[in-house]
N, C-alpha and C. Protein backbone atom coordinates (compact mmCIF):
# COMPACT_ATOMS: atom_id res chain seq x y z
N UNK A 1 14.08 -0.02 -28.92
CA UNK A 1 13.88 1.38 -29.27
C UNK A 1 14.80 2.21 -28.38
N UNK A 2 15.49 3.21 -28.70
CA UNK A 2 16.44 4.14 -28.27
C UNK A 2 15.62 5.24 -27.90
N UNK A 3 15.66 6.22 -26.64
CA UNK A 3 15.12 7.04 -26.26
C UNK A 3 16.18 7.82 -25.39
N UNK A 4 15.52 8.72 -24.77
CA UNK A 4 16.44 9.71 -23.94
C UNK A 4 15.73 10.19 -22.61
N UNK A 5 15.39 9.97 -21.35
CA UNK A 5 15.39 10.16 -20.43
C UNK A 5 16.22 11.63 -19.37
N UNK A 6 15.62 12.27 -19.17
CA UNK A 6 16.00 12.87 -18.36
C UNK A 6 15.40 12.70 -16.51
N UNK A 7 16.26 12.56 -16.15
CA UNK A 7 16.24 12.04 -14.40
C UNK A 7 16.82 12.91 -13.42
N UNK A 8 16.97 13.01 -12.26
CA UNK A 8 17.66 13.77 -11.87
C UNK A 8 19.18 12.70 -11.63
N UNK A 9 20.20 13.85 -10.92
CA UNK A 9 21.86 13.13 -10.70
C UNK A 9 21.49 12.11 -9.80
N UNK A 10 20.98 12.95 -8.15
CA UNK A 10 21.12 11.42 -7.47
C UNK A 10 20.45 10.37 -8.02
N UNK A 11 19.03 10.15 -8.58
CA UNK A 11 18.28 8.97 -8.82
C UNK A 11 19.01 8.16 -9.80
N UNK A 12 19.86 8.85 -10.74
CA UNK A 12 20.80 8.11 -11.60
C UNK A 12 21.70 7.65 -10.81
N UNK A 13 22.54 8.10 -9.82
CA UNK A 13 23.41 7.87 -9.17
C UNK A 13 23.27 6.51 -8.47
N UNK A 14 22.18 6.30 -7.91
CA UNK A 14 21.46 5.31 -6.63
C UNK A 14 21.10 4.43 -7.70
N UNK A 15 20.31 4.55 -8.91
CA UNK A 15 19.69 3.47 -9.92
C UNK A 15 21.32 2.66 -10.47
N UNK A 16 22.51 3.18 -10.81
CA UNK A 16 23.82 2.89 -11.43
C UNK A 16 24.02 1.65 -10.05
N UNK A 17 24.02 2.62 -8.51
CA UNK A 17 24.58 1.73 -8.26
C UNK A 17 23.99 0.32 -7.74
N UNK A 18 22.64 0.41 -7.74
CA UNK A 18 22.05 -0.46 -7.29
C UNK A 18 22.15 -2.10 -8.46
N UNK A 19 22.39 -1.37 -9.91
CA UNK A 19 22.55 -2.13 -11.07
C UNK A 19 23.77 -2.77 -10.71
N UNK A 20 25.32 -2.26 -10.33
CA UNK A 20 26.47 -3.07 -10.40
C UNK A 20 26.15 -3.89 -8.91
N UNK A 21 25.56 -3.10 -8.05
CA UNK A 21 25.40 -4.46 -6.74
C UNK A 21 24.49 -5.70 -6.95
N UNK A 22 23.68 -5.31 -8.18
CA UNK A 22 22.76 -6.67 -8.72
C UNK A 22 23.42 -7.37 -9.80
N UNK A 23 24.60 -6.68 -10.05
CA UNK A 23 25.39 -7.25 -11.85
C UNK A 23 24.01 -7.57 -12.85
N UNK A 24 23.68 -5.79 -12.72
CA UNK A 24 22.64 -5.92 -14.18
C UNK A 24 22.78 -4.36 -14.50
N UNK A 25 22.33 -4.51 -15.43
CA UNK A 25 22.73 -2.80 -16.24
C UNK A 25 21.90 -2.22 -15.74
N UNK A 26 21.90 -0.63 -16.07
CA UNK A 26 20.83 -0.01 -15.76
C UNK A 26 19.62 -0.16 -16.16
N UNK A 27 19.79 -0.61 -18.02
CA UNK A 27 18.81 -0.97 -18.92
C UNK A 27 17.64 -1.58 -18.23
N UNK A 28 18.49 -2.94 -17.69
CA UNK A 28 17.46 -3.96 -17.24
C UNK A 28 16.38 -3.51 -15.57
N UNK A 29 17.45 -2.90 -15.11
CA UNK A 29 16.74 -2.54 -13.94
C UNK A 29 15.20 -1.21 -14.47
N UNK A 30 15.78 -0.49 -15.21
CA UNK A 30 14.96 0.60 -16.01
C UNK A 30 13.78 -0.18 -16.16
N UNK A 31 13.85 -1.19 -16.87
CA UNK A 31 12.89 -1.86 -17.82
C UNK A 31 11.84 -3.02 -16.78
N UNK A 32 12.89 -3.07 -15.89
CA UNK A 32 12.05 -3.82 -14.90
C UNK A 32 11.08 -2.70 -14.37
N UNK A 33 11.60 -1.59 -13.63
CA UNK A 33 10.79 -1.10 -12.51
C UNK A 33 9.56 -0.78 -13.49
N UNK A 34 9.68 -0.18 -14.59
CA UNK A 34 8.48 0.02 -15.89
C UNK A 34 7.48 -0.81 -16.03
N UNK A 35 8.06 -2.25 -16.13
CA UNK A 35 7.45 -3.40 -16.45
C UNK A 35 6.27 -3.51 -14.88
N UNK A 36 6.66 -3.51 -13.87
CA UNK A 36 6.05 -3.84 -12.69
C UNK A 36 5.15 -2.37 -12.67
N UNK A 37 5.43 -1.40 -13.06
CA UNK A 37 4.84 -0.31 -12.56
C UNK A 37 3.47 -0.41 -13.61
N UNK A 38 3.80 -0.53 -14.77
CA UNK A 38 2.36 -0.94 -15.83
C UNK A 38 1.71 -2.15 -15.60
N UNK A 39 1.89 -2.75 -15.09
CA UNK A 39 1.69 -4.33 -14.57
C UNK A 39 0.54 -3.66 -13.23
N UNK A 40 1.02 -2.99 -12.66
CA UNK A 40 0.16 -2.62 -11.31
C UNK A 40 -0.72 -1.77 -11.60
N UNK A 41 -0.45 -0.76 -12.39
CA UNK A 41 -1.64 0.29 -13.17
C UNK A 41 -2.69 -0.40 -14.09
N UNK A 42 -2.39 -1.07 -15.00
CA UNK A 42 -3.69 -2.20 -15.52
C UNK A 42 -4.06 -2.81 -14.55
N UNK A 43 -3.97 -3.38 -13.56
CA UNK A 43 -4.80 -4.06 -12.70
C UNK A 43 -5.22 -3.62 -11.38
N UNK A 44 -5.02 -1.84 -12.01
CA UNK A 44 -5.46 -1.14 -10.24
C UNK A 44 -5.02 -1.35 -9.38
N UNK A 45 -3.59 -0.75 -8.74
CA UNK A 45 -3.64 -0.91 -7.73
C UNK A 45 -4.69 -1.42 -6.95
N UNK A 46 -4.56 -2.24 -6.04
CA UNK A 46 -5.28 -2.77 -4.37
C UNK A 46 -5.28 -1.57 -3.54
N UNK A 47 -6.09 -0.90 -3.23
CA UNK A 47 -6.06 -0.14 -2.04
C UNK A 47 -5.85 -1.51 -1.03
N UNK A 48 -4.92 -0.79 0.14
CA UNK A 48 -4.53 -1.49 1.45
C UNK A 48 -4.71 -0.81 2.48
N UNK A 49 -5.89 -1.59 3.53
CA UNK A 49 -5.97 -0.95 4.45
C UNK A 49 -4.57 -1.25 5.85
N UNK A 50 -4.04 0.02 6.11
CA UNK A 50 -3.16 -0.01 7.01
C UNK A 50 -4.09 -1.44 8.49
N UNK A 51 -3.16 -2.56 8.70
CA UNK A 51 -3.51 -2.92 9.93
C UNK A 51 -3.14 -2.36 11.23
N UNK A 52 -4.44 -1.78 12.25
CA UNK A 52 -4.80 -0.80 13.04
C UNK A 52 -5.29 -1.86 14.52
N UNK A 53 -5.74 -2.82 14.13
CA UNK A 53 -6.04 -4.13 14.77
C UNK A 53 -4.64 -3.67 16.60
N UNK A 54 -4.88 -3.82 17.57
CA UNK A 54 -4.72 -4.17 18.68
C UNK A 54 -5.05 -5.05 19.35
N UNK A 55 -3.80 -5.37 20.66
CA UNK A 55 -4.52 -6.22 21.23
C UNK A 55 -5.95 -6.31 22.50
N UNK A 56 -6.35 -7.44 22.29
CA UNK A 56 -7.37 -7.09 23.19
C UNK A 56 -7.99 -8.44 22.94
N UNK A 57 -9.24 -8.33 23.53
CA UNK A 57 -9.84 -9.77 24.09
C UNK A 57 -11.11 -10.01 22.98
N UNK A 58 -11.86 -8.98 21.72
CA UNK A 58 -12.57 -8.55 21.06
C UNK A 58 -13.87 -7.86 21.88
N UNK A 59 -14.78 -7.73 21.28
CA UNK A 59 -16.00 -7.39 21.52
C UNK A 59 -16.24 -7.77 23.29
N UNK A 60 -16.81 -6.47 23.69
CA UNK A 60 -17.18 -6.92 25.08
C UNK A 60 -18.25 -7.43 24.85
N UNK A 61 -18.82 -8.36 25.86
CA UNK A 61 -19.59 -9.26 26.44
C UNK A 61 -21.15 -9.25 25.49
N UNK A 62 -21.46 -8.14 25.75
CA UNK A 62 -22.67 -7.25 25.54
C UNK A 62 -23.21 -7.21 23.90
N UNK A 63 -21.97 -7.39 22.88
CA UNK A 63 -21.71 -7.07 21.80
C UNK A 63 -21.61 -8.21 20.91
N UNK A 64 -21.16 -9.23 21.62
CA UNK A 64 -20.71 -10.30 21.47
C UNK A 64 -21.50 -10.59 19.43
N UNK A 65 -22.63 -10.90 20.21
CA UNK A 65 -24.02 -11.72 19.13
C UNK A 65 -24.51 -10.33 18.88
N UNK A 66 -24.99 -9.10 18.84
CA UNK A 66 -25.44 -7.96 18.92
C UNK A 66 -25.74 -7.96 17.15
N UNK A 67 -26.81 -7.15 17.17
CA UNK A 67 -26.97 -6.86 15.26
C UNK A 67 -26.42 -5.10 15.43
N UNK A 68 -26.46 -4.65 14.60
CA UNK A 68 -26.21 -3.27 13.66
C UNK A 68 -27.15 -2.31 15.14
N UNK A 69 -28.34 -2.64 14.64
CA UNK A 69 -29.22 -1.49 15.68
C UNK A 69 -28.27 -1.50 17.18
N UNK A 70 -27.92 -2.49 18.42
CA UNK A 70 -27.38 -2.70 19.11
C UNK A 70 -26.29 -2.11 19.35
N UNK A 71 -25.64 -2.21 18.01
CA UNK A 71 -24.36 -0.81 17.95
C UNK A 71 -24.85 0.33 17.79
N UNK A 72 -25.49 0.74 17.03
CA UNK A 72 -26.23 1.82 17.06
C UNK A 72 -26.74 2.75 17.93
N UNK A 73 -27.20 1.89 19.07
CA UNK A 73 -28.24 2.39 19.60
C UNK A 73 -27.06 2.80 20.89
N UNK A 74 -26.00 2.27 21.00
CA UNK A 74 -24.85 2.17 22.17
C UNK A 74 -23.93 3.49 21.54
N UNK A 75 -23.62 3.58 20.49
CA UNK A 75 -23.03 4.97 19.78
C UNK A 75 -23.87 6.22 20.27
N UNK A 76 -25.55 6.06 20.22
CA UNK A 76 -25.90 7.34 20.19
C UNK A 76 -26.52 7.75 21.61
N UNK A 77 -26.64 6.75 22.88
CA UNK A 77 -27.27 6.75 23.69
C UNK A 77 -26.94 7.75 24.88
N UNK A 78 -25.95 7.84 24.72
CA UNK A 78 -25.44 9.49 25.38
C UNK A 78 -25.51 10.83 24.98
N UNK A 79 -26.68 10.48 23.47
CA UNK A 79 -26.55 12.00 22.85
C UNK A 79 -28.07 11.80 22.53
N UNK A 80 -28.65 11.90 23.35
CA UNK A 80 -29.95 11.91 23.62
C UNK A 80 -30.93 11.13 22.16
N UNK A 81 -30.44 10.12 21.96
CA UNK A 81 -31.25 9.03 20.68
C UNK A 81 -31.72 7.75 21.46
């Protein structure tokens, strides 16, 4: 099917040349990024959580085996709970 696209200059510019440094037309590159982009929208994006992880030794001592209340109770114990 034949269509007509309007884009801006540079993104045409950068899409042209990225096609002759791959020796593929624009067509195909077009049709690819489309193809992957509907490909990821039917199957929802994945939210990704940024890794935030540091180093360190884990859980102090105290925490180790600890349940939920244990954290809890260490979060609020300076604010009069």
């Amino acid at each position: 099917m034949k269509t007509t696209v309007e884009i801006s200059d540079a993104l045409a510019r950068e899409a042209k040349t990225v096609a002759r440094r791959e020796k593929t037309t624009l067509r195909a590159l077009i049709e690819s990024g489309l193809r992957q982009l509907l490909r990821e929208r039917r199957r929802g994006a994945a939210f990704r959580l940024r890794d935030a992880s540091f180093e360190g030794g884990g859980l102090q001592p105290e925490f180790r085996d600890a349940d939920w209340q244990r954290f809890r109770d260490a979060a609020y114990e300076e604010r009069g709970a």
